[in-house]
Protein backbone atom coordinates (compact mmCIF):
# COMPACT_ATOMS: atom_id res chain seq x y z
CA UNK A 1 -0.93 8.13 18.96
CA UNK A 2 1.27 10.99 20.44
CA UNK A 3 4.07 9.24 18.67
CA UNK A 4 2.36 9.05 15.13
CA UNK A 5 1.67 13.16 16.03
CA UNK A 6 4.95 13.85 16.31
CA UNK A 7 6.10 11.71 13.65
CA UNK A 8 3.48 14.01 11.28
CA UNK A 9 4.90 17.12 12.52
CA UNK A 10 6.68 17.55 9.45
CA UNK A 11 4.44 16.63 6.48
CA UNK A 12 7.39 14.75 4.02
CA UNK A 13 8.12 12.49 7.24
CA UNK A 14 5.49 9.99 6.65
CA UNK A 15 5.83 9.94 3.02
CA UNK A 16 9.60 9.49 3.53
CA UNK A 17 8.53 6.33 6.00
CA UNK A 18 6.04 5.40 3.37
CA UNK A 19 8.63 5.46 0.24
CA UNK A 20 11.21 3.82 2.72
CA UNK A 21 8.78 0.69 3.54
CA UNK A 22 7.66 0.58 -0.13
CA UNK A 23 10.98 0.25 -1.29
CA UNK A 24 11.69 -2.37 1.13
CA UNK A 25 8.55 -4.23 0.19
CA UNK A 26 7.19 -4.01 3.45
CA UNK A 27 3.25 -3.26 1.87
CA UNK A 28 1.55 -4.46 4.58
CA UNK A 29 3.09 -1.97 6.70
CA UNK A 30 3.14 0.79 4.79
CA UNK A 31 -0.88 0.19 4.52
CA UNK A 32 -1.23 0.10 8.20
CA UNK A 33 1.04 3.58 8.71
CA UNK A 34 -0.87 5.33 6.35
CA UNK A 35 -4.38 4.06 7.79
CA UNK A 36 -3.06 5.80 11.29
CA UNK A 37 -2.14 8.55 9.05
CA UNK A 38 -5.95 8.79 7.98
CA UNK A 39 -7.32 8.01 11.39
CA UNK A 40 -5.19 11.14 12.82
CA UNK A 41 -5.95 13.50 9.67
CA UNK A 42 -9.26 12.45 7.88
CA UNK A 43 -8.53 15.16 5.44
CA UNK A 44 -5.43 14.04 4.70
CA UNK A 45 -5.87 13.62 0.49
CA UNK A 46 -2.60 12.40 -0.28
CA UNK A 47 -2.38 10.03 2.45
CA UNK A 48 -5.31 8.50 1.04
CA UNK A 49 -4.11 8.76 -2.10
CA UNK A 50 -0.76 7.34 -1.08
CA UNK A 51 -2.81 4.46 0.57
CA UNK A 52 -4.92 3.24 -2.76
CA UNK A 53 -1.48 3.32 -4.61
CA UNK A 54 0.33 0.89 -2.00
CA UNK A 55 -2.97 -1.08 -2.40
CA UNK A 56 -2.62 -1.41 -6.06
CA UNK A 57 0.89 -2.27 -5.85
CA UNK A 58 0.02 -4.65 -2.96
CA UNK A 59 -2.37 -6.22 -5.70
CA UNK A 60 -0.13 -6.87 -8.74
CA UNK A 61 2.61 -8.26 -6.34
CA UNK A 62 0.67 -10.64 -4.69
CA UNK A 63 -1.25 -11.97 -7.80
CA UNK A 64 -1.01 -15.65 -8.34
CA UNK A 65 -0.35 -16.00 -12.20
CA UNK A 66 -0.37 -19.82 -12.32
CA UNK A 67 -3.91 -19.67 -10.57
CA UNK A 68 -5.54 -20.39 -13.88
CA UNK A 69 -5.04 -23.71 -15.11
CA UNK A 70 -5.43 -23.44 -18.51
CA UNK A 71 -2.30 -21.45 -19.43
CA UNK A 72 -1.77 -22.36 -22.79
CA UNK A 73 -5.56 -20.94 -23.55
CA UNK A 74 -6.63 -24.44 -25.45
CA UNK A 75 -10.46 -23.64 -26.19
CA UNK A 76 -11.12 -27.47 -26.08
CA UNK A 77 -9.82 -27.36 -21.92
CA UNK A 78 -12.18 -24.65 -21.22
């Protein structure tokens, strides 16, 4: 934790940590910084806001598009 305190010393550091694990695609990560983040701060708005964005994006990346099986939408299938 001491290390995550002085990591937060400045207040861009973790969002340049965040942007540089998001950009690497490293969600999972990124999600588990910024719950630290949270845990160290609970006031911390933008971390949480931060946090539901990398969610979302976690979301649409990992959606399975071929999970429906009906993909040409043929009412008599359904």
């Amino acid at each position: 934790m001491e290390k995550l305190r002085d990591n937060l010393s400045e207040e861009t550091n973790y969002k340049e940590k965040i942007s540089r694990l998001v950009g690497e695609q490293k969600f999972g990560e990124a999600i588990n910084y910024l719950h630290q983040v949270i845990d160290y701060d609970k006031d911390n708005t933008q971390a949480k806001v931060l946090l539901e964005q990398v969610k979302k994006i976690n979301q649409f990346q990992s959606r399975d598009i071929f999970a429906q099986t009906n993909l040409d939408m043929d009412p008599w299938l359904e």
